[in-house]
Protein backbone atom coordinates (compact mmCIF):
# COMPACT_ATOMS: atom_id res chain seq x y z
CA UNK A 1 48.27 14.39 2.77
CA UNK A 2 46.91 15.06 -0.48
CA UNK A 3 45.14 11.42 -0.43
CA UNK A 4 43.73 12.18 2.48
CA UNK A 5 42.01 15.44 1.13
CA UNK A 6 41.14 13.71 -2.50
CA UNK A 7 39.43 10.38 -0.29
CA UNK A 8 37.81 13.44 2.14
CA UNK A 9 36.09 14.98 -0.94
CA UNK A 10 35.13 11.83 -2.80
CA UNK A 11 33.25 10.93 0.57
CA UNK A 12 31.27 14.06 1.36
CA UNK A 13 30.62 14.44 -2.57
CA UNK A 14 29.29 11.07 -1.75
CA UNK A 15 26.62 12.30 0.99
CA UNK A 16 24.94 14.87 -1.37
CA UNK A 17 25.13 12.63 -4.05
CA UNK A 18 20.84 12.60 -5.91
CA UNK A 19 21.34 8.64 -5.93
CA UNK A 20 21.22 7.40 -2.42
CA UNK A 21 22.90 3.87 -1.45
CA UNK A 22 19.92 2.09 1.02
CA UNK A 23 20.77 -0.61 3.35
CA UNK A 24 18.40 -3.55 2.09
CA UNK A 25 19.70 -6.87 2.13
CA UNK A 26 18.86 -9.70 -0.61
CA UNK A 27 17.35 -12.39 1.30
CA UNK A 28 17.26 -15.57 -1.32
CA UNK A 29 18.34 -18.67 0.99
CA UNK A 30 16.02 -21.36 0.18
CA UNK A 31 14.45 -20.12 -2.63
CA UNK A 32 14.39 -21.12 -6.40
CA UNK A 33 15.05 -18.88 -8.74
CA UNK A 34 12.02 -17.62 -10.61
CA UNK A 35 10.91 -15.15 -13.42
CA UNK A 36 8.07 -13.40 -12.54
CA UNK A 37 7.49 -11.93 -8.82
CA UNK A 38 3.63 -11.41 -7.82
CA UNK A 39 3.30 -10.30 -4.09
CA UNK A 40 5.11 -9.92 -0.87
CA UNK A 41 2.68 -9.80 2.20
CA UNK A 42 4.16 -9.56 6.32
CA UNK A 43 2.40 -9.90 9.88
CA UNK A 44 5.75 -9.16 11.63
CA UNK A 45 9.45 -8.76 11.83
CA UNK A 46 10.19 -12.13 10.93
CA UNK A 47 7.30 -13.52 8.84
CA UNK A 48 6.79 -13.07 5.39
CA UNK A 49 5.31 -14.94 2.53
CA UNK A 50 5.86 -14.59 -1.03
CA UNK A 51 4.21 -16.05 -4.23
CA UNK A 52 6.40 -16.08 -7.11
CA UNK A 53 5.65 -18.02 -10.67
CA UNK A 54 3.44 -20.41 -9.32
CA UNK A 55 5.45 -21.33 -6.14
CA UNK A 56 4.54 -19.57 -2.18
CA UNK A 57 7.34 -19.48 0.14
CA UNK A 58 7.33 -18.39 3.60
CA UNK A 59 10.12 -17.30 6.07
CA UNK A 60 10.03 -17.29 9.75
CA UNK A 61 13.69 -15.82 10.67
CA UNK A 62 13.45 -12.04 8.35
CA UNK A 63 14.36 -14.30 5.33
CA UNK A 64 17.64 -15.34 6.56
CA UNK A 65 15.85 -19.07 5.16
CA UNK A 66 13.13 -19.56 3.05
CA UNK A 67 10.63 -22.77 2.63
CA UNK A 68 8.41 -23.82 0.09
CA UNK A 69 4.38 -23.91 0.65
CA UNK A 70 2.41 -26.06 -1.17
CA UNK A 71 -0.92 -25.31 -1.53
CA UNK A 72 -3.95 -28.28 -3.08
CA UNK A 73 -3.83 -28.65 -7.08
CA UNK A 74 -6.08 -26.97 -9.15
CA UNK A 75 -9.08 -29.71 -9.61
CA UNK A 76 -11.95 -29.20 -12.48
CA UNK A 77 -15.14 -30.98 -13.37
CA UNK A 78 -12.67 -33.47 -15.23
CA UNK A 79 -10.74 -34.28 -12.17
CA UNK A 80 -7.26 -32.77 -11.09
CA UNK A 81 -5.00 -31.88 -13.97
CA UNK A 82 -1.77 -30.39 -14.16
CA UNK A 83 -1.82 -26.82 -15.16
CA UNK A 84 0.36 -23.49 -14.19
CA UNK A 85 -1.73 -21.81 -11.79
CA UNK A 86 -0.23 -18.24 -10.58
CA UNK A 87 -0.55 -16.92 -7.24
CA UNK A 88 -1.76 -13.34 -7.73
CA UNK A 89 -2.17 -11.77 -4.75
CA UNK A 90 -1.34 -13.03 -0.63
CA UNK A 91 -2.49 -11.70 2.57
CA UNK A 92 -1.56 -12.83 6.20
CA UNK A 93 -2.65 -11.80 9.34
CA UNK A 94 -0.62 -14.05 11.32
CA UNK A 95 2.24 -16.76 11.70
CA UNK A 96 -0.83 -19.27 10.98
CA UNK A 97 -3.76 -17.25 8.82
CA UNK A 98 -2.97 -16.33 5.26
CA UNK A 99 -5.14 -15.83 2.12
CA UNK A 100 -4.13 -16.47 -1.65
CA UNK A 101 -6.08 -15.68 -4.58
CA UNK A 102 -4.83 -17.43 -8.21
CA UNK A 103 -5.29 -17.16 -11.52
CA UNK A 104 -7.02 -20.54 -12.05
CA UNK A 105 -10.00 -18.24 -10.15
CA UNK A 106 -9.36 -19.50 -6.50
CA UNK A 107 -8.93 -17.99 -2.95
CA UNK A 108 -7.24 -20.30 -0.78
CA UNK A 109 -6.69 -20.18 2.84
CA UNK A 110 -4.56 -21.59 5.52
CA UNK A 111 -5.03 -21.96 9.05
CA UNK A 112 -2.26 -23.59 9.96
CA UNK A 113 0.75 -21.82 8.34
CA UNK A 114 0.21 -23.77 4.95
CA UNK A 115 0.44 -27.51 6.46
CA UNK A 116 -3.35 -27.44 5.31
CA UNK A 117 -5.26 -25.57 2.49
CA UNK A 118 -9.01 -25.02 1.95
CA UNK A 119 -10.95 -23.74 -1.42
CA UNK A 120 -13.08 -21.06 -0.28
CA UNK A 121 -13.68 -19.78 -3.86
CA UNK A 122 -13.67 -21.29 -7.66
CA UNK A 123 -16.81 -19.86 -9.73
CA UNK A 124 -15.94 -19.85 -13.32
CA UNK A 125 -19.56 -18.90 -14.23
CA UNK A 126 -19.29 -15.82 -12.15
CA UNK A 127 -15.17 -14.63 -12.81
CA UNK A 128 -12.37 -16.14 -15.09
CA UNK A 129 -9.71 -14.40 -13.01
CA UNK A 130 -8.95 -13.38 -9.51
CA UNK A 131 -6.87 -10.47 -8.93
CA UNK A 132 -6.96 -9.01 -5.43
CA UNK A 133 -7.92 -10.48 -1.95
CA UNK A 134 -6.99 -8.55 1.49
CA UNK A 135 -8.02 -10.04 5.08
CA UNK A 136 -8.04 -6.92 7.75
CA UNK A 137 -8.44 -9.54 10.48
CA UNK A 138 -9.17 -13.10 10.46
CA UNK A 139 -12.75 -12.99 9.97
CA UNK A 140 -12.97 -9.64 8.03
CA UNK A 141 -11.73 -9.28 3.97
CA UNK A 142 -12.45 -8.43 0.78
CA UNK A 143 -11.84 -10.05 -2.90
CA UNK A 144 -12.06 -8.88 -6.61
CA UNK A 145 -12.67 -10.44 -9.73
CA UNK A 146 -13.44 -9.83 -13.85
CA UNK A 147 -17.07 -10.96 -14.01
CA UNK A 148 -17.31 -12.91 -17.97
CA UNK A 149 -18.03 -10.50 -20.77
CA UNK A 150 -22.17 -11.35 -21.10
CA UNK A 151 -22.10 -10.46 -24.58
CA UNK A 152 -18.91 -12.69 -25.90
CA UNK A 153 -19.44 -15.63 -23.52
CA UNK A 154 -16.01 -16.26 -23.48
CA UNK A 155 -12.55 -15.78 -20.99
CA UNK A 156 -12.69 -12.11 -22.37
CA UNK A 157 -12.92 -10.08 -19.07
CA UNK A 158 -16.13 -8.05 -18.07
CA UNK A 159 -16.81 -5.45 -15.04
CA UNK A 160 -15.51 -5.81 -12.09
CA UNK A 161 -16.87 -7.59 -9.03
CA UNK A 162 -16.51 -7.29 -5.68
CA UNK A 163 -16.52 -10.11 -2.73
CA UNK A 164 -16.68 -9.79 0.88
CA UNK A 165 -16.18 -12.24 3.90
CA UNK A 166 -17.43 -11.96 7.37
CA UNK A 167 -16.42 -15.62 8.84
CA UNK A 168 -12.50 -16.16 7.79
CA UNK A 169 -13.56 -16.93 3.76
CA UNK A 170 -16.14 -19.52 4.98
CA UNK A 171 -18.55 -17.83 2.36
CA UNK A 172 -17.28 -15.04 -0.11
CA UNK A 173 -20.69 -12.77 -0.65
CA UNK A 174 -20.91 -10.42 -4.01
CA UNK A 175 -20.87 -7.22 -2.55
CA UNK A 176 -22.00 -4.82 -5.79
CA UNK A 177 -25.50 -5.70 -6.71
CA UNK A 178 -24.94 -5.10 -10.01
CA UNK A 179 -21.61 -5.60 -12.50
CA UNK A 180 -19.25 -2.58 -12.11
CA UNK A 181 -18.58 -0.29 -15.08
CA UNK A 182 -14.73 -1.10 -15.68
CA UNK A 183 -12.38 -3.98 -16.08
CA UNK A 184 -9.25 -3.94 -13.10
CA UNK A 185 -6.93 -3.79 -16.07
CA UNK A 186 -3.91 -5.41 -14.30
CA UNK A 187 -4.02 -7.60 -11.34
CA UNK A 188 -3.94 -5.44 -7.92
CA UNK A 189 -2.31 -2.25 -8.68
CA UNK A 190 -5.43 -0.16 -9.13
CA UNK A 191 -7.45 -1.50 -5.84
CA UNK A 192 -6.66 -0.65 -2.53
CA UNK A 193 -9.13 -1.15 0.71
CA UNK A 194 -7.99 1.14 3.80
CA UNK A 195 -10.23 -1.19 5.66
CA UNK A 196 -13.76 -3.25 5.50
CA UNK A 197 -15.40 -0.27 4.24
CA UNK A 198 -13.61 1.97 2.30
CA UNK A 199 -11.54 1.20 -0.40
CA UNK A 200 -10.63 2.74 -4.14
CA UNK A 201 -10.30 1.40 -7.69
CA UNK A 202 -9.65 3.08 -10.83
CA UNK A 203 -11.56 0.94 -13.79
CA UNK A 204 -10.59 0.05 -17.41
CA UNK A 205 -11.91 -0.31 -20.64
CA UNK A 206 -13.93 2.63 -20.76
CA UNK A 207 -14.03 5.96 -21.84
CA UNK A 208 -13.38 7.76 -19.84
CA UNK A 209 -12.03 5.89 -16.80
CA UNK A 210 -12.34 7.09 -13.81
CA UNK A 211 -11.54 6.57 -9.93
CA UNK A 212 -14.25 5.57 -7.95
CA UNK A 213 -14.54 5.42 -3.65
CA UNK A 214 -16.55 3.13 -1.87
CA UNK A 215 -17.57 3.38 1.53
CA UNK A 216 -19.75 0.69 2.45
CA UNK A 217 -17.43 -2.51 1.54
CA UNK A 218 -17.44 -1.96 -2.42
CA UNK A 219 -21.49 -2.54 -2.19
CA UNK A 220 -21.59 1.31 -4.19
CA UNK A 221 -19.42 3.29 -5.87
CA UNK A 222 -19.26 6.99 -6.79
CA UNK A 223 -16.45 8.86 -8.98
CA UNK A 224 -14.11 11.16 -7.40
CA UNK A 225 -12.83 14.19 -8.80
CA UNK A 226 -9.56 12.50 -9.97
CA UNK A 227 -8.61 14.84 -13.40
CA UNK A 228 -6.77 12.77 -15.29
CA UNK A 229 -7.63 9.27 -18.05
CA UNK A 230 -4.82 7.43 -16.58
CA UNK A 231 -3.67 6.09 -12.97
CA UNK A 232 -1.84 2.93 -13.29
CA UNK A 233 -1.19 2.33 -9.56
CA UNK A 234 -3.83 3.49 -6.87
CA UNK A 235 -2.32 3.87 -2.83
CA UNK A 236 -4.44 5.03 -0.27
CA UNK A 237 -2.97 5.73 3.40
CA UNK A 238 -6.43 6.32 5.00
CA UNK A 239 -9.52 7.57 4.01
CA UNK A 240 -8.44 10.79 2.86
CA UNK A 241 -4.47 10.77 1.90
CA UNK A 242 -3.43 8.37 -1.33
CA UNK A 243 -1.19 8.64 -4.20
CA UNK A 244 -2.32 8.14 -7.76
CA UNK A 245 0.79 7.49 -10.34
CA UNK A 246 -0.67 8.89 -13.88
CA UNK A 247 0.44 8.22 -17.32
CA UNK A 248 0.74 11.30 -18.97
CA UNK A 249 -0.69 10.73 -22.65
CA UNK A 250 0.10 14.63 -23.53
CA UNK A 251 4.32 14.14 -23.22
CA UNK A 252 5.68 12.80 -25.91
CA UNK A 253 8.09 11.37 -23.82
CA UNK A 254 5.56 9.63 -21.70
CA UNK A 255 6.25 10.94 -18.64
CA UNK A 256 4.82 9.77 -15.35
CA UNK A 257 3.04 12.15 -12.72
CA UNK A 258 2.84 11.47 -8.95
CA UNK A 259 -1.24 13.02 -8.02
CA UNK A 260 -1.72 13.26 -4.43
CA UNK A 261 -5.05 13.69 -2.84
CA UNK A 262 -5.75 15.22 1.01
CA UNK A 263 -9.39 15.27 1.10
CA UNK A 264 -10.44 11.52 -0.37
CA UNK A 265 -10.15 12.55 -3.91
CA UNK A 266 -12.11 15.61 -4.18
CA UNK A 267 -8.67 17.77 -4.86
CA UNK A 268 -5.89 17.08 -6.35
CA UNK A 269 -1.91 18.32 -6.76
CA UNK A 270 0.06 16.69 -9.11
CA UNK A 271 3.67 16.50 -9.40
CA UNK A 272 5.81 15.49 -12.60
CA UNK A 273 8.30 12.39 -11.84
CA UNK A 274 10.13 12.85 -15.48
CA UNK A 275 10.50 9.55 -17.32
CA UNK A 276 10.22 6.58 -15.54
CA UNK A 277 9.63 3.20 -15.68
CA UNK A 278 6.09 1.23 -15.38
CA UNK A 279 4.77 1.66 -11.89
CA UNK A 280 4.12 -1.35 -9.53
CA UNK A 281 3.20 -0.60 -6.15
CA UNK A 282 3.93 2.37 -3.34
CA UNK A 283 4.33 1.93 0.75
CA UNK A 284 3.56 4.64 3.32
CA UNK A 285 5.52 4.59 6.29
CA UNK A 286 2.95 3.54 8.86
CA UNK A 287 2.67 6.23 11.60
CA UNK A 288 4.25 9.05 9.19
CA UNK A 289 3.52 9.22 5.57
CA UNK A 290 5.26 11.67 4.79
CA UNK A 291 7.75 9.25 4.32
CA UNK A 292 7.05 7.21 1.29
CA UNK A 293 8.58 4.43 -0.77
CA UNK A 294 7.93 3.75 -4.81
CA UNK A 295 9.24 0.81 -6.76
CA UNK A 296 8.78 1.10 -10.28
CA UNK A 297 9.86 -1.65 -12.77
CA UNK A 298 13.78 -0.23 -12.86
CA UNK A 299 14.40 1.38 -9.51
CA UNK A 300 12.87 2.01 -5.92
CA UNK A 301 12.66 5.82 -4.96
CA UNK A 302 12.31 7.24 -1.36
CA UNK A 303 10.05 10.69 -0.50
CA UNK A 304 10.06 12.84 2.88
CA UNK A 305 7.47 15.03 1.53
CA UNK A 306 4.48 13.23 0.55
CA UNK A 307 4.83 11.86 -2.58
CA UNK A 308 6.12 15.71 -3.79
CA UNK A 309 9.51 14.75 -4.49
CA UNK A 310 11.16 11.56 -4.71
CA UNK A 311 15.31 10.41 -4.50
CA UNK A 312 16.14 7.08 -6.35
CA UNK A 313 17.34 4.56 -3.70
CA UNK A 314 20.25 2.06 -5.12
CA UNK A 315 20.30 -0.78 -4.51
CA UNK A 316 21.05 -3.80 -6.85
CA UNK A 317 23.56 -3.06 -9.68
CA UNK A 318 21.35 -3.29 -13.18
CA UNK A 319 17.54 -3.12 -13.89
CA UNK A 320 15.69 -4.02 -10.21
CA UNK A 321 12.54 -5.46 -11.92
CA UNK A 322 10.71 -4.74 -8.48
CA UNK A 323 6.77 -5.80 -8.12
CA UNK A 324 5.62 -5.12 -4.22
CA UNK A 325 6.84 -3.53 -1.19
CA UNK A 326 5.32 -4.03 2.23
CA UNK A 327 6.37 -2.34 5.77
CA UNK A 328 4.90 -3.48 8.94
CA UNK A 329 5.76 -0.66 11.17
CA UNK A 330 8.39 2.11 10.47
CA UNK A 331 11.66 0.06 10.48
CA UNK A 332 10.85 -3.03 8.78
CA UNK A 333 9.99 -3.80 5.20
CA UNK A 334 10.47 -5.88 2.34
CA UNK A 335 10.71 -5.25 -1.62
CA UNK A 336 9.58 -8.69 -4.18
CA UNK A 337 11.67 -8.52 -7.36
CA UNK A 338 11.40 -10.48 -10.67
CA UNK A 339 14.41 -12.52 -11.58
CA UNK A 340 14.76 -14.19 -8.46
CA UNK A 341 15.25 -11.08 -5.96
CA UNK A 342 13.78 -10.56 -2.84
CA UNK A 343 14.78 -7.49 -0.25
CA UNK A 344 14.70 -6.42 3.91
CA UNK A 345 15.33 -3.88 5.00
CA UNK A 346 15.10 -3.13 9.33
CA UNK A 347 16.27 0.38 9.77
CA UNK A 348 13.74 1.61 7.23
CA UNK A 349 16.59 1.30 3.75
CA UNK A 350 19.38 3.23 6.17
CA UNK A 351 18.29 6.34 3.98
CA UNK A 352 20.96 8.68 3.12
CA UNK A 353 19.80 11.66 1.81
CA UNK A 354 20.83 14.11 -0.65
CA UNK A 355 19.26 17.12 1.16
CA UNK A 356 21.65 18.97 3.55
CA UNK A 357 20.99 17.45 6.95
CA UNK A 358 19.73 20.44 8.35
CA UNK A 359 16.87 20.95 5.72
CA UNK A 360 15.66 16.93 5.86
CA UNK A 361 13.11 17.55 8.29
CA UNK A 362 11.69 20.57 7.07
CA UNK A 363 8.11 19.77 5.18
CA UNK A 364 7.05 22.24 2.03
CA UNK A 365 3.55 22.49 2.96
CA UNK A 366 1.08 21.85 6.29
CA UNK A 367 -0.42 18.09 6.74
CA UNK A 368 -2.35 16.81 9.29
CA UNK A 369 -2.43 12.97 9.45
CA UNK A 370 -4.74 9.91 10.22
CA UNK A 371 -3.99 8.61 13.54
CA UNK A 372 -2.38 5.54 14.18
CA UNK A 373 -4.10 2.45 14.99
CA UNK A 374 -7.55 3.74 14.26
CA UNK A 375 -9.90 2.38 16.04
CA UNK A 376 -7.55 2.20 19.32
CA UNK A 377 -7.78 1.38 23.01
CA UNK A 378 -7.16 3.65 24.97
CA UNK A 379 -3.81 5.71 22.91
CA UNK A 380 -3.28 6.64 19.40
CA UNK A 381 -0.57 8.61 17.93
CA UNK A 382 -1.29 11.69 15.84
CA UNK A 383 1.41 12.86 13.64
CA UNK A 384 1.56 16.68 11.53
CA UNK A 385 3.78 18.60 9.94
CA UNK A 386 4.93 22.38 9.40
CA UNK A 387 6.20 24.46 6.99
CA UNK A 388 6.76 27.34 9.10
CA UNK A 389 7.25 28.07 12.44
CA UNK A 390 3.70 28.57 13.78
CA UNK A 391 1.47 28.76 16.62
CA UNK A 392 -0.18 25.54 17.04
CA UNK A 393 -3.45 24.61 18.77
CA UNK A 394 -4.18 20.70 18.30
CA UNK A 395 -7.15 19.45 20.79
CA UNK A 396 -9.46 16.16 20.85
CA UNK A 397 -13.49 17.10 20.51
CA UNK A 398 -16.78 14.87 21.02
CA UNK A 399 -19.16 14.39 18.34
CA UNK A 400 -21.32 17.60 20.39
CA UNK A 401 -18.53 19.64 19.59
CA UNK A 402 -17.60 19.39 23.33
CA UNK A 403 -13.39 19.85 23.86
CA UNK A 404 -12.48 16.84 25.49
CA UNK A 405 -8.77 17.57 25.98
CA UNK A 406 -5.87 19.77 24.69
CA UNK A 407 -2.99 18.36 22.99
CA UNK A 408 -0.70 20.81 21.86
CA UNK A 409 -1.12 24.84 22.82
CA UNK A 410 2.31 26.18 22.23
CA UNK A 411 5.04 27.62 19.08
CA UNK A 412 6.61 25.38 17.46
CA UNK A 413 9.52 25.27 14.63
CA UNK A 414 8.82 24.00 11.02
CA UNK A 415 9.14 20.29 11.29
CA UNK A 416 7.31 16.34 11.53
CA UNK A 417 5.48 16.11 14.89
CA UNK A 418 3.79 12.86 16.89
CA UNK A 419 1.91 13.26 19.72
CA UNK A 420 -0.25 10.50 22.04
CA UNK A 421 -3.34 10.61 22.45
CA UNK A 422 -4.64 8.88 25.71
CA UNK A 423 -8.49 8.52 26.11
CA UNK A 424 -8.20 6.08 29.11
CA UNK A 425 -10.86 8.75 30.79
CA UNK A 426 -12.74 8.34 28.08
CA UNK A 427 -16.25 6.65 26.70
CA UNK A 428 -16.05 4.92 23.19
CA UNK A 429 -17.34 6.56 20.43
CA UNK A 430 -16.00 8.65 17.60
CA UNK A 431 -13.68 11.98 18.26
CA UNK A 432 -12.21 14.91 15.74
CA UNK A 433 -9.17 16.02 16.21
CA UNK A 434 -8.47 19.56 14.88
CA UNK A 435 -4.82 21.63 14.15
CA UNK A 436 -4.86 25.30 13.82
CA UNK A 437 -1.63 26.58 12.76
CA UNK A 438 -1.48 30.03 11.79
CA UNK A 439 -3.84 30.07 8.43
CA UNK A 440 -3.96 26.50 8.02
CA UNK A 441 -6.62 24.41 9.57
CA UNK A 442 -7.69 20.84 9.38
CA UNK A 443 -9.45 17.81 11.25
CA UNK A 444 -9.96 14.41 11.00
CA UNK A 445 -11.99 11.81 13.13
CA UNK A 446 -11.29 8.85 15.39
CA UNK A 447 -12.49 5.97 16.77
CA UNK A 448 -12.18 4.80 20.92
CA UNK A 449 -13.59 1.11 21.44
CA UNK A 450 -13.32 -0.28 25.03
C-alpha cells in the first residue's frame, strides 16, 4: 500500500512538472549522419525534405525511410569542379515541386521530385551568397541574396537584395530597385514572407538596425516601430501578428526577450525568456497561434499564449542542437537537428502541460486572429480568444461598410474560439471581420475569390 501511494505521487508530481515530456519521434532511417542541419520544409503528412551538410533527403512515408536527392554539381567558367556546396534554405509545394537555394549562389528546382534538376539562378556579379528562397505556389516565390560590397570588390557581403518569380523560377527578377541598407546577417532567420507581397526582414551591419515591412513583394521597404538594436529571429503569422526574439545587450547575463507585435509592427509587448540559448526558428500553429513552438540551439519550448510564456518541451536526453521546425496543419510537424537528428511529431508533441488542466485554455489577454486559408472559396475559419467572460458580437462587413452576416451574437466564457465563415452567397472581393467584446475591439480583412 505504501508503494502504491509513493508511485501515485511521483506520477501526478509528474503532470505539473515545468519540463514537459512531448511525443516526437526521431525519424533517422536512411539517413547519414551529418553535422550541421540547414532546413526542414513539408507539403503534407508524409512528405518532407531536408538539406543537411551538403546532402537533400526526402521522405515519402512521415520519415519512417529516408532517400538521398542528388541535385547537378556546382559548374564554373572553368568547368565542373568538386567543391562543398551547402543547401541553405528548401521549399516544396508538392510531392514533385521543390526549390533549393545554396551557398555556391544557386536556386535549384525540381519538377519531378528530384529525378531532374534545373539552375534557375548563379550570378556571382550580382550576390556571393544565397540565403532564403520561399515558393507560395508553383509559379509564385521570392529569393534573397548579399549583393558584393561595391567598395571592397571582394566576397565581403553588401545590402541585401531581393528576387521575385512569377513563372515557377523560369526568370528570378530583382525586386528592390536599388541595394537595401543592411546585410541578412545569418542565412534565413531574419526574413520571413507571409505571402507574395508582404514579408519582413530585420538588416545588419548598421547602426542602428532596424525591422523593415514590405508590402509590394520586397520592391520598398519602410521601418517599423520595432524598439529594440537586436532581433535575431523574425516570425510573422500574417500581416499583423509575428514574434521578434531580441538579444538583450543591457543584461549582463544576456538574456533573451520574446517581442510580439498585433498591429504589423507599429506596437510592441515584450516578454523576458531568462537565459537561453541562440535562437533558430519559431512555428505558429496554423489555424490558432496562440499555440506556438520555439527551438533554440539547446531545447524546443511550447506557448498557449502567444509567445507570452513559454514551457520547455523534452525531448532528446543532452543538448538538442535544433535548426527548423515546420507544421503543416495543427497535428503534424517536424523539428531538423544538428548531429544527425531529425523529429515528427502527429498529435501536435502530445503536449503535457504544467498548468492545472482547468486553467490551460484560459488566454491572459483578448486576440483576434487572421483567418484561415486567406484568400478562400467559399469558408474560412476565424479563430479569437478571451480573457474574460464577455459579450461577444463578431459579424462579416463589405468594403461599403454594409453587414453582410452575423457570426457570433451571444456570452461567452473566457476561452480559444473558431468559427466558419461561409460566403457561398457571396460575390468575391475583400471583407472585415470585426469582434466587440466588452472594451476590446478589433478587425481584420479577408479575401473571397470564386
Amino acid at each position: 500500500m505504501k508503494l502504491k501511494l509513493i508511485c501515485s505521487v511521483l506520477f501526478f508530481l509528474s503532470l505539473f512538472n515545468s519540463i514537459s515530456y512531448s511525443q516526437w519521434i526521431q525519424q533517422t532511417n536512411g539517413l547519414q549522419f551529418w553535422s550541421r542541419g540547414e532546413a526542414i520544409d513539408a507539403c503534407n503528412n508524409n512528405t518532407a525534405i531536408i538539406a543537411v551538410d551538403n546532402f537533400i533527403y526526402k521522405t515519402e512515408n512521415s520519415g519512417n525511410s529516408w532517400t538521398a536527392i542528388p541535385f547537378p554539381a556546382f559548374e564554373s567558367q572553368y568547368g565542373t569542379v568538386s567543391i562543398y556546396e551547402s543547401v541553405v534554405d528548401i521549399s516544396i509545394i508538392d510531392n514533385l515541386h521543390f526549390w533549393i537555394c545554396t551557398d555556391a549562389v544557386r536556386i535549384l528546382a525540381t519538377s519531378n521530385g528530384g529525378v531532374n534538376w534545373s539552375v534557375q539562378f548563379y550570378d556571382t556579379a550580382i550576390t556571393p551568397f544565397m540565403n532564403y528562397v520561399k515558393l507560395f505556389d508553383v509559379k509564385n516565390g521570392i529569393a534573397m541574396g548579399d549583393t558584393k560590397n561595391i567598395i571592397s570588390h571582394d566576397s565581403v557581403p553588401g545590402p541585401a537584395i531581393f528576387l521575385r518569380t512569377t513563372n515557377s523560377g523560369d526568370n528570378w527578377s530583382y525586386v528592390n530597385d536599388s541595394a537595401f541598407g543592411g546585410v541578412s546577417g545569418d542565412e534565413w532567420r531574419r526574413l520571413d514572407f507571409i505571402d507574395i507581397k508582404t514579408g519582413y526582414f530585420r538588416e545588419s551591419g548598421l547602426l542602428p538596425q532596424k525591422l523593415f515591412k514590405t508590402t509590394n513583394g520586397g520592391k520598398n521597404w519602410l521601418s517599423t516601430n520595432f524598439p529594440y538594436e537586436g532581433g535575431e529571429l523574425v516570425k510573422f503569422y500574417d500581416e499583423n501578428l509575428g514574434l521578434v526574439v531580441n538579444m538583450d545587450y543591457q543584461n549582463p547575463n544576456i538574456s533573451w526577450q520574446m517581442c510580439r507585435t498585433t498591429d504589423g509592427g507599429n506596437t510592441w509587448d515584450t516578454f523576458n525568456m531568462g537565459s537561453k540559448d541562440w535562437p533558430n526558428d519559431i512555428e505558429f500553429i496554423r489555424g490558432n497561434p496562440s499555440k506556438v513552438w520555439y527551438v533554440d540551439q539547446s531545447s524546443l519550448y511550447y506557448s498557449q499564449d502567444t509567445g507570452r510564456t513559454w514551457t520547455e518541451q523534452k525531448i532528446y536526453n543532452g543538448k538538442l542542437w535544433g535548426r527548423d521546425l515546420v507544421f503543416i496543419d495543427s497535428t503534424h510537424g517536424w523539428l531538423l537537428c544538428d548531429s544527425g537528428r531529425v523529429f515528427y511529431t502527429s498529435n501536435n508533441g502530445g503536449i503535457v502541460s504544467g498548468i492545472p488542466i482547468n486553467k490551460i485554455q484560459i488566454p491572459s489577454e483578448y486576440l483576434l486572429m487572421q483567418n484561415y486559408p486567406n484568400p478562400f472559396n467559399p469558408s474560412t475559419e476565424i479563430s479569437y480568444q478571451l480573457s474574460t467572460a464577455s459579450f461577444i458580437m463578431l459579424k462579416v462587413y463589405d468594403v461599403l461598410g454594409r453587414e453582410v452576416k452575423s457570426l457570433v451574437n451571444e456570452n461567452q466564457k473566457a476561452g480559444l474560439y473558431k468559427v466558419e465563415f461561409n460566403a457561398g452567397s457571396l460575390p468575391s472581393g475583400i471583407y472585415i471581420y470585426r469582434i466587440i467584446a466588452g472594451k476590446f475591439s478589433a478587425m481584420k480583412k479577408c479575401v473571397l475569390i470564386k
